[in-house]
C-alpha atoms as a PDB file:
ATOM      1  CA  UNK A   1      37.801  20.520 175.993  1.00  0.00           C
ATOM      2  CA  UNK A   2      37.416  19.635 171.747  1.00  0.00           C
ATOM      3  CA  UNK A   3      38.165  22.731 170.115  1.00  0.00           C
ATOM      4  CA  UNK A   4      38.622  23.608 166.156  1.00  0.00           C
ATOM      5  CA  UNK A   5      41.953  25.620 165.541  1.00  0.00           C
ATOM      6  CA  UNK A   6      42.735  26.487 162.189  1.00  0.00           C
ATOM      7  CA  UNK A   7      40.366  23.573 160.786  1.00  0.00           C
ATOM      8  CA  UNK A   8      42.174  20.840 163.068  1.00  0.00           C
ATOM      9  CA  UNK A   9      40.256  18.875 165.773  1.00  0.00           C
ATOM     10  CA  UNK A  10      42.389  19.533 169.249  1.00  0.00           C
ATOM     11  CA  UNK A  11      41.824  18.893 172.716  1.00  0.00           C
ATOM     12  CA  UNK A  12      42.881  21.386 175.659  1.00  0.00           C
ATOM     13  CA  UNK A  13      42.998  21.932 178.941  1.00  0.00           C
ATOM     14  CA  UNK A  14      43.002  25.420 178.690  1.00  0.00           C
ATOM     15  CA  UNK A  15      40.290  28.016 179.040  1.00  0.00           C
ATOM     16  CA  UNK A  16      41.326  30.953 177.806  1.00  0.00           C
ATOM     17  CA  UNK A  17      42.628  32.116 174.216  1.00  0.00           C
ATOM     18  CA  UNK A  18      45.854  33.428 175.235  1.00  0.00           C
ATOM     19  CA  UNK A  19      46.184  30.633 177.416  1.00  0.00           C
ATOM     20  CA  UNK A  20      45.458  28.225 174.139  1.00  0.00           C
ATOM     21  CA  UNK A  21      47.920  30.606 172.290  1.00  0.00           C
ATOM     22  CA  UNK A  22      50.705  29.802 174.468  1.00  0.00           C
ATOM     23  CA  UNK A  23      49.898  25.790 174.806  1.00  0.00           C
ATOM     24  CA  UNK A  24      50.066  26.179 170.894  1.00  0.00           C
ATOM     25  CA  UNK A  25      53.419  27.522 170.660  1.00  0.00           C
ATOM     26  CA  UNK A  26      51.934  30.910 169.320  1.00  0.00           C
ATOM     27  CA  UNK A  27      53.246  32.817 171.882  1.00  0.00           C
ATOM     28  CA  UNK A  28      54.508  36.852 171.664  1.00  0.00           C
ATOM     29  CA  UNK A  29      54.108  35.975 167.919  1.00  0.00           C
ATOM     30  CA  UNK A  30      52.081  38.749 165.767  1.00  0.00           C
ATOM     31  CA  UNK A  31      48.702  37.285 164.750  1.00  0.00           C
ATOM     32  CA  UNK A  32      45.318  37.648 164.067  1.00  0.00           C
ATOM     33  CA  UNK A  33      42.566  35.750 166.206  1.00  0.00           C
ATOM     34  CA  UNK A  34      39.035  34.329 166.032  1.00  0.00           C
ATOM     35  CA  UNK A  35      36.798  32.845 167.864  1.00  0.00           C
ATOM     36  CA  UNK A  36      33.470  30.934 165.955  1.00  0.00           C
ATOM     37  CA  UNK A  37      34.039  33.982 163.174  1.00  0.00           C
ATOM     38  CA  UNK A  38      34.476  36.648 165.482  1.00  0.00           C
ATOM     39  CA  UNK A  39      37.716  38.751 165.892  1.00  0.00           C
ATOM     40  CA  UNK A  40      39.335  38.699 169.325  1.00  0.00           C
ATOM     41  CA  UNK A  41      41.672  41.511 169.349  1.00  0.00           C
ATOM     42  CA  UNK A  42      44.762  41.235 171.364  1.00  0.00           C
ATOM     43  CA  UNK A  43      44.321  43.075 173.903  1.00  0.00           C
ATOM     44  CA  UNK A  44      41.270  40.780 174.964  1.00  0.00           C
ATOM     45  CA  UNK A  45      42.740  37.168 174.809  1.00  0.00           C
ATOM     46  CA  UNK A  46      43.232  37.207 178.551  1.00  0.00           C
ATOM     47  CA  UNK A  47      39.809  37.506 178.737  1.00  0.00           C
ATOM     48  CA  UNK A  48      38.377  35.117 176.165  1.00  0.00           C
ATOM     49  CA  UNK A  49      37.013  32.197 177.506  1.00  0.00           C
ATOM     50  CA  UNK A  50      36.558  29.191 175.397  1.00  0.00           C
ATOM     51  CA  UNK A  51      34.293  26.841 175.622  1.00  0.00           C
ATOM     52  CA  UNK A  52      34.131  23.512 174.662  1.00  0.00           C
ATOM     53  CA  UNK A  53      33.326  23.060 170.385  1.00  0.00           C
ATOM     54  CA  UNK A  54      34.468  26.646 169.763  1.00  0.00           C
ATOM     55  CA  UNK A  55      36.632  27.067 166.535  1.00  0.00           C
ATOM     56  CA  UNK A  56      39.594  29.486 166.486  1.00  0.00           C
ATOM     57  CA  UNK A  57      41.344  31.055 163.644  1.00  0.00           C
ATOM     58  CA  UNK A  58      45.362  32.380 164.051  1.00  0.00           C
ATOM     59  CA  UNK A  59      46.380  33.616 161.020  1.00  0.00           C
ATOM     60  CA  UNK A  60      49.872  35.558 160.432  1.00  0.00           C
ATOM     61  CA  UNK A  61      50.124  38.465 158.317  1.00  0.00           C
ATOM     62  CA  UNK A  62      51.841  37.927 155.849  1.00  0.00           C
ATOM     63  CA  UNK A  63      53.629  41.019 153.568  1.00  0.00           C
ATOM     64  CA  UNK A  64      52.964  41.787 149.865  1.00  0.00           C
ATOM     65  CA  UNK A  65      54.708  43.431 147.447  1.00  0.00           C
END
């Protein structure tokens, strides 16, 4: 499957978000996620399918001061 992640062409096998997480090296880390501009809280990536052409967004939050 071609997917978009972060603005970078990619191709996975996977077919879920948390499953593209992992494959990413993302892991337990504490993010943000979307999928084509929508947000896909945590507690849904499970159950996010992609499919193939979507573009996902992981940003980290980052502290200010």
């Amino acid at each position: 499957m071609n997917l978009t992640l972060n603005g970078e062409a990619i191709i996975t096998k996977t077919s879920t978000l948390a499953a593209l997480l992992d494959e990413q090296g993302y892991g337990d880390a504490k993010i943000a996620t979307a999928v084509n501009g929508t947000l896909a809280p945590a507690s849904l990536r499970a159950t996010t399918d992609l499919k193939d052409g979507d573009a996902i967004e992981v940003v980290a939050p980052m502290q200010g001061g």
